[in-house]
Protein backbone atom coordinates (compact mmCIF):
# COMPACT_ATOMS: atom_id res chain seq x y z
CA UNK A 1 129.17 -75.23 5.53
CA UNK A 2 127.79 -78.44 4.49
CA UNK A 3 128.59 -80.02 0.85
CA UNK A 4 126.56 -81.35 -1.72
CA UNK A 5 126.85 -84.42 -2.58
CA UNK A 6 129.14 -84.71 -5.83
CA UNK A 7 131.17 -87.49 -7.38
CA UNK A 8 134.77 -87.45 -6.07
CA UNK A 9 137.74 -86.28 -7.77
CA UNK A 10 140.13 -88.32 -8.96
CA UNK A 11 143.44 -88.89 -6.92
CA UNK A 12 145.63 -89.27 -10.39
CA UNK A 13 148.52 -86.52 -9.83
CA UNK A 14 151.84 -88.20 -8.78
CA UNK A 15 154.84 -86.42 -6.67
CA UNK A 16 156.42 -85.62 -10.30
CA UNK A 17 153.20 -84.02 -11.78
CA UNK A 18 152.63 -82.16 -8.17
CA UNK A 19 156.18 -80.83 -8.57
CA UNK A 20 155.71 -79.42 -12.44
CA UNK A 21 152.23 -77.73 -10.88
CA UNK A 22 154.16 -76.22 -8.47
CA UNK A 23 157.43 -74.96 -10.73
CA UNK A 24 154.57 -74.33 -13.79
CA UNK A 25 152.73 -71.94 -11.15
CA UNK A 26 156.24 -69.86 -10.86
CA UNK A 27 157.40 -69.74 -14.04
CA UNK A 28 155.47 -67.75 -16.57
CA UNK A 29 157.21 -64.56 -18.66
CA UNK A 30 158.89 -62.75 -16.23
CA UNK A 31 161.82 -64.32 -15.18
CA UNK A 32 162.99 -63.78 -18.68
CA UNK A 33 161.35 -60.32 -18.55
CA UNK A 34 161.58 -59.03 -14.73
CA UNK A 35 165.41 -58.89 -14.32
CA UNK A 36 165.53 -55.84 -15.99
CA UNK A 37 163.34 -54.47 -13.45
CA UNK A 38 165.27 -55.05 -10.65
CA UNK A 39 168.31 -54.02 -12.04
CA UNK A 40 166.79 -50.21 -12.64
CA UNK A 41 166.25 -50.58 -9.18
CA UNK A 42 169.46 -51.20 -7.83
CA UNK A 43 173.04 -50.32 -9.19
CA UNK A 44 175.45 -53.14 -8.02
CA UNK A 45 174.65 -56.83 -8.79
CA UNK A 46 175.41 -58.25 -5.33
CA UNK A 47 172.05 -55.77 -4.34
CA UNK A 48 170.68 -57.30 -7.87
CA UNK A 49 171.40 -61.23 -6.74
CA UNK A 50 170.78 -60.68 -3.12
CA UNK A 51 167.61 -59.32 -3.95
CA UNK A 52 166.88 -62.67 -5.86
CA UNK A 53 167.90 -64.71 -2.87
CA UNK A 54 166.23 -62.97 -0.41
CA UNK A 55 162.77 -63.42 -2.34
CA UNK A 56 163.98 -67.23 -3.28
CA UNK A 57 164.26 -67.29 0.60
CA UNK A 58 161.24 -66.01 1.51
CA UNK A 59 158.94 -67.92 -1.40
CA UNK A 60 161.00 -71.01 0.45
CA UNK A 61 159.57 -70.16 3.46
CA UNK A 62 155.79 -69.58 2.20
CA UNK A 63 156.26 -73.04 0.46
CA UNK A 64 157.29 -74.33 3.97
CA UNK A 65 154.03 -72.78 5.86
CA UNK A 66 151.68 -73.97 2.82
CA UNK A 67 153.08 -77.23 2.84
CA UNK A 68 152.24 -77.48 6.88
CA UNK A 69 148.94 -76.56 5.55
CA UNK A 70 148.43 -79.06 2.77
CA UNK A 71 149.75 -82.14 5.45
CA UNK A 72 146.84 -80.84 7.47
CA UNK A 73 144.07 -80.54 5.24
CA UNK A 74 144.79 -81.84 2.03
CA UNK A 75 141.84 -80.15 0.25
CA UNK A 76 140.13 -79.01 -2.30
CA UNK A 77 140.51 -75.24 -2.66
CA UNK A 78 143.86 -74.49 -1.02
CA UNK A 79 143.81 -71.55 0.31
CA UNK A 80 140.13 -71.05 0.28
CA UNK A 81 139.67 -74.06 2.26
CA UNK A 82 142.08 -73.11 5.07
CA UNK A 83 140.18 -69.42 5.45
CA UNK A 84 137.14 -71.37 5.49
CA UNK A 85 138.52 -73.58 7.90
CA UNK A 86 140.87 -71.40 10.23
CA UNK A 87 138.37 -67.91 10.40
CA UNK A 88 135.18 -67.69 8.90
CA UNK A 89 133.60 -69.14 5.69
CA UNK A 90 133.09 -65.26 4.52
CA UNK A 91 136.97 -65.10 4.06
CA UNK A 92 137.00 -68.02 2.48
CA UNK A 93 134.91 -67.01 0.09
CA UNK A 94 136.42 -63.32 -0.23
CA UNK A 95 139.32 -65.34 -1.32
CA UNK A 96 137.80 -67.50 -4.09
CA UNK A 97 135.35 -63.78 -5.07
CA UNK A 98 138.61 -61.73 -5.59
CA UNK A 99 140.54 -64.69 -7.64
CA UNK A 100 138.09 -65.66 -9.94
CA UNK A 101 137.48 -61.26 -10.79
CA UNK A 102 140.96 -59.93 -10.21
CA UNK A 103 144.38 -62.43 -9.66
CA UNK A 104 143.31 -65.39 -11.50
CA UNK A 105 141.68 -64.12 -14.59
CA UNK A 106 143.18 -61.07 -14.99
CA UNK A 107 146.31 -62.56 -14.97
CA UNK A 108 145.46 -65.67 -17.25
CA UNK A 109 144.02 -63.09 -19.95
CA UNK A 110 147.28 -60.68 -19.75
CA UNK A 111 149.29 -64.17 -20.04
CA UNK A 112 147.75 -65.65 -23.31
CA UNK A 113 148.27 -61.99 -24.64
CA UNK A 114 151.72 -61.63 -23.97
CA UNK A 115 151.88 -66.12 -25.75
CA UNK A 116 149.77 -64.56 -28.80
CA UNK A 117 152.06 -61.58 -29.18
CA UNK A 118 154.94 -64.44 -29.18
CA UNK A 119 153.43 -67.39 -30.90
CA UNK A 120 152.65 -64.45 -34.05
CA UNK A 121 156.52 -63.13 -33.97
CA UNK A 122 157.89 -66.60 -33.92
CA UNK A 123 155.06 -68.19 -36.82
CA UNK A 124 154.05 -65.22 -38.78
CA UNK A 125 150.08 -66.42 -38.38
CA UNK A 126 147.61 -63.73 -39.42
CA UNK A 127 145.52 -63.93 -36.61
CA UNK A 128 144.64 -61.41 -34.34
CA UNK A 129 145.85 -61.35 -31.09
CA UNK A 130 143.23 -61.50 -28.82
CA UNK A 131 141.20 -63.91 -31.27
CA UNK A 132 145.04 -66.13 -31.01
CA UNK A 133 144.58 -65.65 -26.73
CA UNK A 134 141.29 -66.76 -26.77
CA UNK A 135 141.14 -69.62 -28.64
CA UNK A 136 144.47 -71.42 -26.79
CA UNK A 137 142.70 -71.05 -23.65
CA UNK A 138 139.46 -72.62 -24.91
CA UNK A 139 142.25 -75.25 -26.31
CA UNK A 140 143.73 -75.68 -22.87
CA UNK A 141 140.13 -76.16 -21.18
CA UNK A 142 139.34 -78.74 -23.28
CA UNK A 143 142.65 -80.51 -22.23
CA UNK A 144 141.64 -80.02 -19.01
CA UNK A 145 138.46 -81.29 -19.01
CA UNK A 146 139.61 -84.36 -20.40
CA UNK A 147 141.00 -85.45 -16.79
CA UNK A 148 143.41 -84.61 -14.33
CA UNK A 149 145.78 -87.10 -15.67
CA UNK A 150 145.65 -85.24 -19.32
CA UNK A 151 145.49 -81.54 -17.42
CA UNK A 152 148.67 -82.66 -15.33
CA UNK A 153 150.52 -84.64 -17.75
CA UNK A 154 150.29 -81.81 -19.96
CA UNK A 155 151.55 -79.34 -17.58
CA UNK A 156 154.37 -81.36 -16.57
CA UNK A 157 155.68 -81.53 -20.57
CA UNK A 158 155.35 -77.70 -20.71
CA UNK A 159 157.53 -77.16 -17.56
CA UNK A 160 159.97 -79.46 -18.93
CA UNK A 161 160.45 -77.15 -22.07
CA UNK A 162 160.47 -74.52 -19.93
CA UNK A 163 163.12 -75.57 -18.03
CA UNK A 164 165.12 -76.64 -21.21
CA UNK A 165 164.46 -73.06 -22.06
CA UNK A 166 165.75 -71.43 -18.74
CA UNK A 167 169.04 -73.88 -18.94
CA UNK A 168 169.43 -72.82 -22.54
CA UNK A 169 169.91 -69.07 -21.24
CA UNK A 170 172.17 -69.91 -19.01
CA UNK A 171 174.35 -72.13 -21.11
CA UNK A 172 174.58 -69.30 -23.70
CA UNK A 173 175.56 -67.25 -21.16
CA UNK A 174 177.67 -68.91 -19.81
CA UNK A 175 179.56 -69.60 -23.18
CA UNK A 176 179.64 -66.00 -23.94
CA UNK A 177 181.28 -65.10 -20.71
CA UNK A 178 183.68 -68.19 -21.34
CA UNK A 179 184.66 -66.97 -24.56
CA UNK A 180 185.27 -63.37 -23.48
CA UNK A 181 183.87 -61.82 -26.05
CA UNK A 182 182.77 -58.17 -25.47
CA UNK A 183 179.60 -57.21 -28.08
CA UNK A 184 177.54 -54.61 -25.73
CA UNK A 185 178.24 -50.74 -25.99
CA UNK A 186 179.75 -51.14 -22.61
CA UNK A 187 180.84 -54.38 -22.32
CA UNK A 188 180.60 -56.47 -19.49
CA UNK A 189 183.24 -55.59 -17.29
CA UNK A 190 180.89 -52.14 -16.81
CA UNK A 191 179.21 -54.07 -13.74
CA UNK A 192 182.45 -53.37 -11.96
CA UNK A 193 182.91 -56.79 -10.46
CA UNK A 194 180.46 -59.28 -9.16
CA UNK A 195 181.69 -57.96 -5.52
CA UNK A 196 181.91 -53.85 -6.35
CA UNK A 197 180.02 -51.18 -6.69
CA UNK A 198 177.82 -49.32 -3.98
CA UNK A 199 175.06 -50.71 -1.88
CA UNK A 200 171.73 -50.06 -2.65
CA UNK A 201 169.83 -47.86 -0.37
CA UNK A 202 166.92 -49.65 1.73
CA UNK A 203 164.12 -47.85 0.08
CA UNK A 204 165.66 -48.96 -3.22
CA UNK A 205 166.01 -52.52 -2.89
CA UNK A 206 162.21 -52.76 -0.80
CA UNK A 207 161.19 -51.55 -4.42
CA UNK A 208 163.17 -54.05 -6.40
CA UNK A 209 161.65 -56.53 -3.24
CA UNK A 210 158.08 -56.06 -5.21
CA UNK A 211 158.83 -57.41 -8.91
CA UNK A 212 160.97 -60.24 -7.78
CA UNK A 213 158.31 -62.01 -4.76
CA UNK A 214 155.87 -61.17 -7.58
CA UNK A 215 157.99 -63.15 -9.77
CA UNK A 216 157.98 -65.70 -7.10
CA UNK A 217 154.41 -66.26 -6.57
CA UNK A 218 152.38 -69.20 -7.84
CA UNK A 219 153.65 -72.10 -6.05
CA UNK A 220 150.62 -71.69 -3.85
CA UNK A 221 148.07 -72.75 -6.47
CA UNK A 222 149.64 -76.62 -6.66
CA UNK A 223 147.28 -76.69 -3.18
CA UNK A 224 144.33 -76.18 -4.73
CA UNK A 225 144.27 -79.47 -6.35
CA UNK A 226 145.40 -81.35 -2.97
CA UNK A 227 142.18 -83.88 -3.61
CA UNK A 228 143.58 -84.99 -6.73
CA UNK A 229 147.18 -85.63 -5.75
CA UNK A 230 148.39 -89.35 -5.01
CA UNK A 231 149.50 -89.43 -1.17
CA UNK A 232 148.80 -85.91 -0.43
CA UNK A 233 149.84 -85.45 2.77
CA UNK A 234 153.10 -86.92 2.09
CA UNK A 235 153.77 -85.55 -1.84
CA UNK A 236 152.44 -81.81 -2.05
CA UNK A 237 154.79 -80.84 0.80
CA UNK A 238 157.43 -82.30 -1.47
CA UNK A 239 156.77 -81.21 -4.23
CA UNK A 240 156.08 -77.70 -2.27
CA UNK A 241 159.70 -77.53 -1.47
CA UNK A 242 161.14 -79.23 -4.48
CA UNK A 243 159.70 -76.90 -6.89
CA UNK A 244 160.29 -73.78 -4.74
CA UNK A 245 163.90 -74.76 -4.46
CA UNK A 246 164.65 -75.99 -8.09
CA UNK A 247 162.74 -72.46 -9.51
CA UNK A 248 165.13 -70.58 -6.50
CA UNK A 249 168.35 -72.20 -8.33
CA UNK A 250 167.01 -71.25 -12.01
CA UNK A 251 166.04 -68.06 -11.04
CA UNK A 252 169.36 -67.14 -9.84
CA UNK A 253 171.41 -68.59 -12.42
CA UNK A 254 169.27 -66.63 -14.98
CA UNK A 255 169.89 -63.14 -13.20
CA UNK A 256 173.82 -63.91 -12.57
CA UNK A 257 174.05 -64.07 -16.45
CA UNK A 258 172.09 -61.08 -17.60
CA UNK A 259 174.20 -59.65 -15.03
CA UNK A 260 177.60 -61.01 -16.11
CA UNK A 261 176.52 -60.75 -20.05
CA UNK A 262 175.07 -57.37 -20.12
CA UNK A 263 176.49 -55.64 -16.98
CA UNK A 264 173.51 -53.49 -14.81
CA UNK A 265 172.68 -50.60 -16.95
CA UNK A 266 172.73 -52.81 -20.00
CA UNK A 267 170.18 -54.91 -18.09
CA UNK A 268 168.58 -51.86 -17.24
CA UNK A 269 168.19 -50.37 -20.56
CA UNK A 270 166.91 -53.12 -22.19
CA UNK A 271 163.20 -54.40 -21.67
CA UNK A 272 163.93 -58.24 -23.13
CA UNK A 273 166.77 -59.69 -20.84
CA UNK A 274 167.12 -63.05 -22.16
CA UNK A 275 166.59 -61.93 -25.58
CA UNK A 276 169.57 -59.61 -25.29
CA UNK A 277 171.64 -62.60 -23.29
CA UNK A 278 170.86 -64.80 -26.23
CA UNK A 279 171.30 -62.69 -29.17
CA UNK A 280 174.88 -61.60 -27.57
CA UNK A 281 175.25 -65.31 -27.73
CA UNK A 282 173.56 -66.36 -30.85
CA UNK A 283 172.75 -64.06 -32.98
CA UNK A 284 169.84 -63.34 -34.28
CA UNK A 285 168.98 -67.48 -33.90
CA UNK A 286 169.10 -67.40 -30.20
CA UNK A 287 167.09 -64.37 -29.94
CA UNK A 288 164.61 -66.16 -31.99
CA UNK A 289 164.83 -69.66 -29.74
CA UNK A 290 163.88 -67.68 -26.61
CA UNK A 291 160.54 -66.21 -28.61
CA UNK A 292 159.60 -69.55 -29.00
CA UNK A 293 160.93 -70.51 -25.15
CA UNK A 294 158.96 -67.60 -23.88
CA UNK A 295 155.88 -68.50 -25.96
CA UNK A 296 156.15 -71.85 -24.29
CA UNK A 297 156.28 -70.50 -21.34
CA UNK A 298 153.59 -68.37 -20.95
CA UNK A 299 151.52 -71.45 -22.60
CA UNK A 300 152.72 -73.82 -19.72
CA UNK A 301 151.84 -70.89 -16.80
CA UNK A 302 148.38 -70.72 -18.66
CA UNK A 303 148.23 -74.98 -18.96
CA UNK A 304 148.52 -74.97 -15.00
CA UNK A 305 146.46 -72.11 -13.85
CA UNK A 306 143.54 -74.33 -16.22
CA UNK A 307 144.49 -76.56 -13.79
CA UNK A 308 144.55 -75.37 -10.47
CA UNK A 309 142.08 -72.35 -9.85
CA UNK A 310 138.99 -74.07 -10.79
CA UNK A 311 139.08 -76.29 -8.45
CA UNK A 312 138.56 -73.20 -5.87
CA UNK A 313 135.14 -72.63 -7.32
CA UNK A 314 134.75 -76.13 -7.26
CA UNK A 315 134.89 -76.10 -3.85
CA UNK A 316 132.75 -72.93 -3.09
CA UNK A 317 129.93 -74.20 -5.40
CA UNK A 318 130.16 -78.07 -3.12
CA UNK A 319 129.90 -75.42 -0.13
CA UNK A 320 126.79 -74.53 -1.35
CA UNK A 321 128.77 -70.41 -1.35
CA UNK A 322 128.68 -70.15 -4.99
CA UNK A 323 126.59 -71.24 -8.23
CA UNK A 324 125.58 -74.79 -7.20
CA UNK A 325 125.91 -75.92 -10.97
CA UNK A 326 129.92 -74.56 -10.08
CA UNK A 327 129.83 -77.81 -8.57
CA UNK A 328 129.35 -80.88 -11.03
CA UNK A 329 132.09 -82.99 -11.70
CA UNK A 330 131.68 -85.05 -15.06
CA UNK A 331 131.02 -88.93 -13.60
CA UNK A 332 133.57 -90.44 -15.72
CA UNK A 333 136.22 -88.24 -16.19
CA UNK A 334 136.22 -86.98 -12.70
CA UNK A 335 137.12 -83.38 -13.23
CA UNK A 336 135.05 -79.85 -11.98
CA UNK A 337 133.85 -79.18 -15.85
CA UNK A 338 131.65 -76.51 -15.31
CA UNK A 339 134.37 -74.61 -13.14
CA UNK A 340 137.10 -75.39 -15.27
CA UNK A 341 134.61 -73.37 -18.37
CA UNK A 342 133.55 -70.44 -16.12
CA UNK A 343 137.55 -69.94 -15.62
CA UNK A 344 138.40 -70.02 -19.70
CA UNK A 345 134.98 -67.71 -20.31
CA UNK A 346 136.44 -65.13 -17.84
CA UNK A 347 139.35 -65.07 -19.05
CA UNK A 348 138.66 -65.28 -22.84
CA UNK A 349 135.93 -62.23 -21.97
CA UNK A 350 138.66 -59.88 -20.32
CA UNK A 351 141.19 -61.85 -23.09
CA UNK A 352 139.01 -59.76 -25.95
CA UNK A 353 137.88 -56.41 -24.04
CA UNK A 354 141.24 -55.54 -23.43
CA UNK A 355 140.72 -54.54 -20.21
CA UNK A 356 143.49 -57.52 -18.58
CA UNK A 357 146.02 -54.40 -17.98
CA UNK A 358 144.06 -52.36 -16.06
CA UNK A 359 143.37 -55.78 -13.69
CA UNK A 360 146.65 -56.53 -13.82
CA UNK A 361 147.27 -53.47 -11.78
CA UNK A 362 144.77 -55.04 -8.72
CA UNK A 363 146.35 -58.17 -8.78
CA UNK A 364 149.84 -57.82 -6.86
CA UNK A 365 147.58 -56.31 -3.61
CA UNK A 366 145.27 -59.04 -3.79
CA UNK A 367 147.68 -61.81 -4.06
CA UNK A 368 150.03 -60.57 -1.15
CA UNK A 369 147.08 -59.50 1.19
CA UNK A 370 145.77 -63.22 1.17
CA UNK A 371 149.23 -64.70 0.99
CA UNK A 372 149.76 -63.33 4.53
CA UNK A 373 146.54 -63.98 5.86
CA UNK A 374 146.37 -67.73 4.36
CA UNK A 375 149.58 -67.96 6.61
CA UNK A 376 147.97 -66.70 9.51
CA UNK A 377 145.97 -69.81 9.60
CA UNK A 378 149.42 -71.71 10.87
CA UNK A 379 148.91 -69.93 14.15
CA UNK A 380 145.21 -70.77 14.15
CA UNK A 381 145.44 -74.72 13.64
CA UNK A 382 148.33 -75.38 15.63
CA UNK A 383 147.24 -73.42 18.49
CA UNK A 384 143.96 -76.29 18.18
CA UNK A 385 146.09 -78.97 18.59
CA UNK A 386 145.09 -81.13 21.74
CA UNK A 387 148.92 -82.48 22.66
CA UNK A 388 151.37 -79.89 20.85
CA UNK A 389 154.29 -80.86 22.93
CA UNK A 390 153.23 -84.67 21.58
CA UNK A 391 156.61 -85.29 19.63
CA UNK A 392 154.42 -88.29 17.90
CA UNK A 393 151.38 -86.50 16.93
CA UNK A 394 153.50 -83.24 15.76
CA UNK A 395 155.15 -86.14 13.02
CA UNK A 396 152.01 -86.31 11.15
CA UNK A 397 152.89 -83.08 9.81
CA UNK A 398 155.92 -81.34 7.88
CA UNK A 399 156.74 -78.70 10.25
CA UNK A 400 157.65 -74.99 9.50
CA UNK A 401 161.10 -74.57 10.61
CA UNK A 402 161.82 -71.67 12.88
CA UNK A 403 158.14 -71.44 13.31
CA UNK A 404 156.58 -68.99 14.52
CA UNK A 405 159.20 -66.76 13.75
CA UNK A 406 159.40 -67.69 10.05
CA UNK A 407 156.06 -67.83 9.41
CA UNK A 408 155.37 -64.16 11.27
CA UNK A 409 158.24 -63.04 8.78
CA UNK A 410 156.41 -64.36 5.92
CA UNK A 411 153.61 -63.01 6.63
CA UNK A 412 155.49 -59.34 7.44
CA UNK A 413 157.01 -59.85 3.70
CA UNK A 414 153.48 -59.90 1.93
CA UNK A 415 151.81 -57.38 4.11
CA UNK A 416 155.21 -54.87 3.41
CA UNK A 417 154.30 -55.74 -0.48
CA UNK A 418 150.34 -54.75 0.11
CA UNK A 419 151.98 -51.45 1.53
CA UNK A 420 154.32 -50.90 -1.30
CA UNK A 421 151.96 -51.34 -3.97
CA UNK A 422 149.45 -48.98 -2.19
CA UNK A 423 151.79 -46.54 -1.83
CA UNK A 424 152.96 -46.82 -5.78
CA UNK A 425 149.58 -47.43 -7.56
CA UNK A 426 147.22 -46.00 -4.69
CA UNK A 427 144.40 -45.79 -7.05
CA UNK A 428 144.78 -49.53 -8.39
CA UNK A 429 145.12 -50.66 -4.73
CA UNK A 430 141.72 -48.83 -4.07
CA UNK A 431 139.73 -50.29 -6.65
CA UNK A 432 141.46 -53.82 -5.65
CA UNK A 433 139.72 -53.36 -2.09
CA UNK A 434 136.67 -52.07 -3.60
CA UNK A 435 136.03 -55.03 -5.39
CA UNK A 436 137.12 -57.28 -2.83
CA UNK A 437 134.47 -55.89 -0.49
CA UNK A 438 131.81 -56.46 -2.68
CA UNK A 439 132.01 -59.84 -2.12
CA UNK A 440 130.84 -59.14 0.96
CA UNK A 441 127.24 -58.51 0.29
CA UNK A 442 127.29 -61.35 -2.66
CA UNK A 443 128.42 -63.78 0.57
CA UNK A 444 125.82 -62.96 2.31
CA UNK A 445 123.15 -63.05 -0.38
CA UNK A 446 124.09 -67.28 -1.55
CA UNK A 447 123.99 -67.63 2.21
CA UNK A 448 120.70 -66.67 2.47
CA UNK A 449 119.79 -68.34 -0.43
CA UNK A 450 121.42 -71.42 0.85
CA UNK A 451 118.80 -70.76 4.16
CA UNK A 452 116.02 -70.51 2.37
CA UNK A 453 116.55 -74.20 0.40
CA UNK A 454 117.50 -75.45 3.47
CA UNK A 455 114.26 -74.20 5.55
């Protein structure tokens, strides 16, 4: 499709602000939420951990394929631009249709609920909790429309907290354990041993497979602002792997506490993980220093999605596939304004109807299905390449290791999540699809639009 000619964006995001976009994309409210999950899932905490790894694994692998993907076409739009690229513009566009109505805002609006619910426990403010959602993501547009270099920089703080937050978990963990000190109704030598207890069945730990890649997921939206990062084909692969593997290592330690600290059916029975971890540590005090680590949190998850998934519209309105006023980027500042304000309306609409919950329950199908077929393009641009036995020209790019077998396991991983959330929330799954084939006609109607200006 051809582009419209717009301003460029500005190349201001370094390999350290690239990594926090990456890590920030991860970590939101679940890992100090989804633990319990797993462990109701499975009964022995070698099946809890090596469930952990095995998605750590497999997220390391996805990071591996997009980072391939980023050292070949570093950008804007990520994912969208490699559908565009590798198929056909329409799945492109199905792509950008289904985040900006389902995964992105949907998500963002549940996200500044959950910070609201948070930020009220922890301050006591009498504000209501949807007005509270709403106006920190009109807060966090503004930031972001200030520049990339304010957008990132901002981001990058917020992860650090976040990982001060994570650490301080495991430290207070690991102190309790160290002291020996047994405070839950069944203490913690009821997990039996870090190497007891049965295995879980496979059916079983496929389930406890779906919370823990979804906890994984986000590291794929640090591609969408590829224009805007320093050196791109060089730093977004690093920081692709770097962030993957540092949220891998957190994510572990984090379980392997609640594990060790509450034993599984403590962890089970208890919806707030890390609150329980803490206030077994702490007291009262450290339950109330993980509010006020989640609330950061969810406001750093929020800080980089305001970052990273306008830019997709961005690039579908410079396509000419989308609103064409999508596409303006402010002169001086450099930055998609217009798409980083449809995102925060969106969200702040869905924020106040309440209705984030029930798109919530599209989102997991929509995110794996294009996870997959965003890998798929792997196949698609190195089977274009003129010389592939060229050991030179194959250096250009950071190389999926164990390609193609990797990447066709990858992609086997997401599709096996797109089954597994079908077969649990049919109904969700079904509406999910509904809406993402109504993007079909809306393709085809800005593409006849885009005919008739052009004719």
């Amino acid at each position: 499709m051809p582009r419209s000619s717009t301003p460029g964006l500005a190349r201001e995001v370094g390999l350290f602000d690239a990594t926090m976009i990456v890590m920030g994309g991860i970590v939101g409210a679940g890992i100090f939420i989804n633990p319990y999950v797993v462990a109701r899932h499975l009964d022995a905490p070698p099946a809890i951990l090596g469930a952990w790894a095995l998605g750590g694994l497999i997220a390391l692998v996805g990071a591996f394929v997009y980072a391939e993907l980023a050292a070949r076409m570093p950008q804007v739009g990520g994912q969208y631009a490699y559908l565009r690229e590798a198929w056909h513009p329409l799945l492109g566009f199905l792509y950008g249709w289904v985040l900006l109505l389902v995964i992105q805002t949907g998500g963002m609006a549940a996200v500044a609920i959950t910070f609201a619910a948070y930020f009220r426990e922890v301050t006591g403010v009498a504000v209501e909790t949807p007005i509270l959602a709403s106006s920190v993501l009109a807060a966090l547009a503004v930031v972001n429309c200030l520049g990339v270099r304010a957008g990132s920089r901002a981001q990058s703080a917020l992860m650090v907290l976040k990982i001060v937050a994570i650490l301080t978990v495991v430290a207070a963990g690991a102190w309790f354990l160290g002291r020996g000190v047994d405070t839950s109704p069944a203490g913690p030598s009821s997990t039996r041993g870090f190497l007891d207890g049965p295995s879980a069945g496979t059916l079983a730990f496929g389930a406890a497979m779906v919370p823990v890649l979804f906890a994984y997921g986000g590291w794929q939206t640090a591609n969408f602002v590829a224009e805007e990062v320093q050196e791109p084909r060089r730093n977004l692969p690093r920081a692709l792997v770097l962030g993957v593997t540092g949220v891998v290592l957190l994510y572990l330690a984090v379980n392997f506490v609640c594990v060790q600290v509450l034993g599984v059916e403590a962890l089970a029975g208890t919806t707030t993980p890390a609150s329980a971890v803490m206030e077994a540590a702490l007291g009262r005090a450290g339950a109330r220093f993980i509010a006020i680590g989640i609330a950061i949190s969810t406001l750093g998850f929020l800080s980089q999605s305001m970052l990273t998934a306008p830019r997709v519209y961005f690039a579908m309105a410079r396509d000419q596939a989308f609103f064409r006023a999508v596409a303006w980027v402010d002169p001086r500042r450099r930055v998609p304004t217009v798409a980083i304000l449809l995102q925060a309306a969106m969200a702040i609409v869905i924020a106040l109807s309440g209705r984030y919950e029930q798109i919530l329950g599209y989102v997991v199908s929509m995110d794996f299905l294009f996870f997959g077929l965003t890998a798929t393009c792997l196949f698609v641009f190195r089977g274009r390449e003129e010389h592939p036995g060229d050991l030179e020209g194959s250096q250009r790019f950071t190389r999926v290791p164990g390609h193609p077998v990797t990447t066709a396991l990858f992609i086997a991983a997401c599709w096996l999540v797109v089954l597994a959330s079908a077969l649990e929330y049919p109904v969700n799954t079904a509406i999910g699809m509904v809406i993402l084939l109504a993007g079909v006609p809306a393709y085809f109607a800005w593409s006849r639009g885009r005919a008739v200006e052009e004719g």
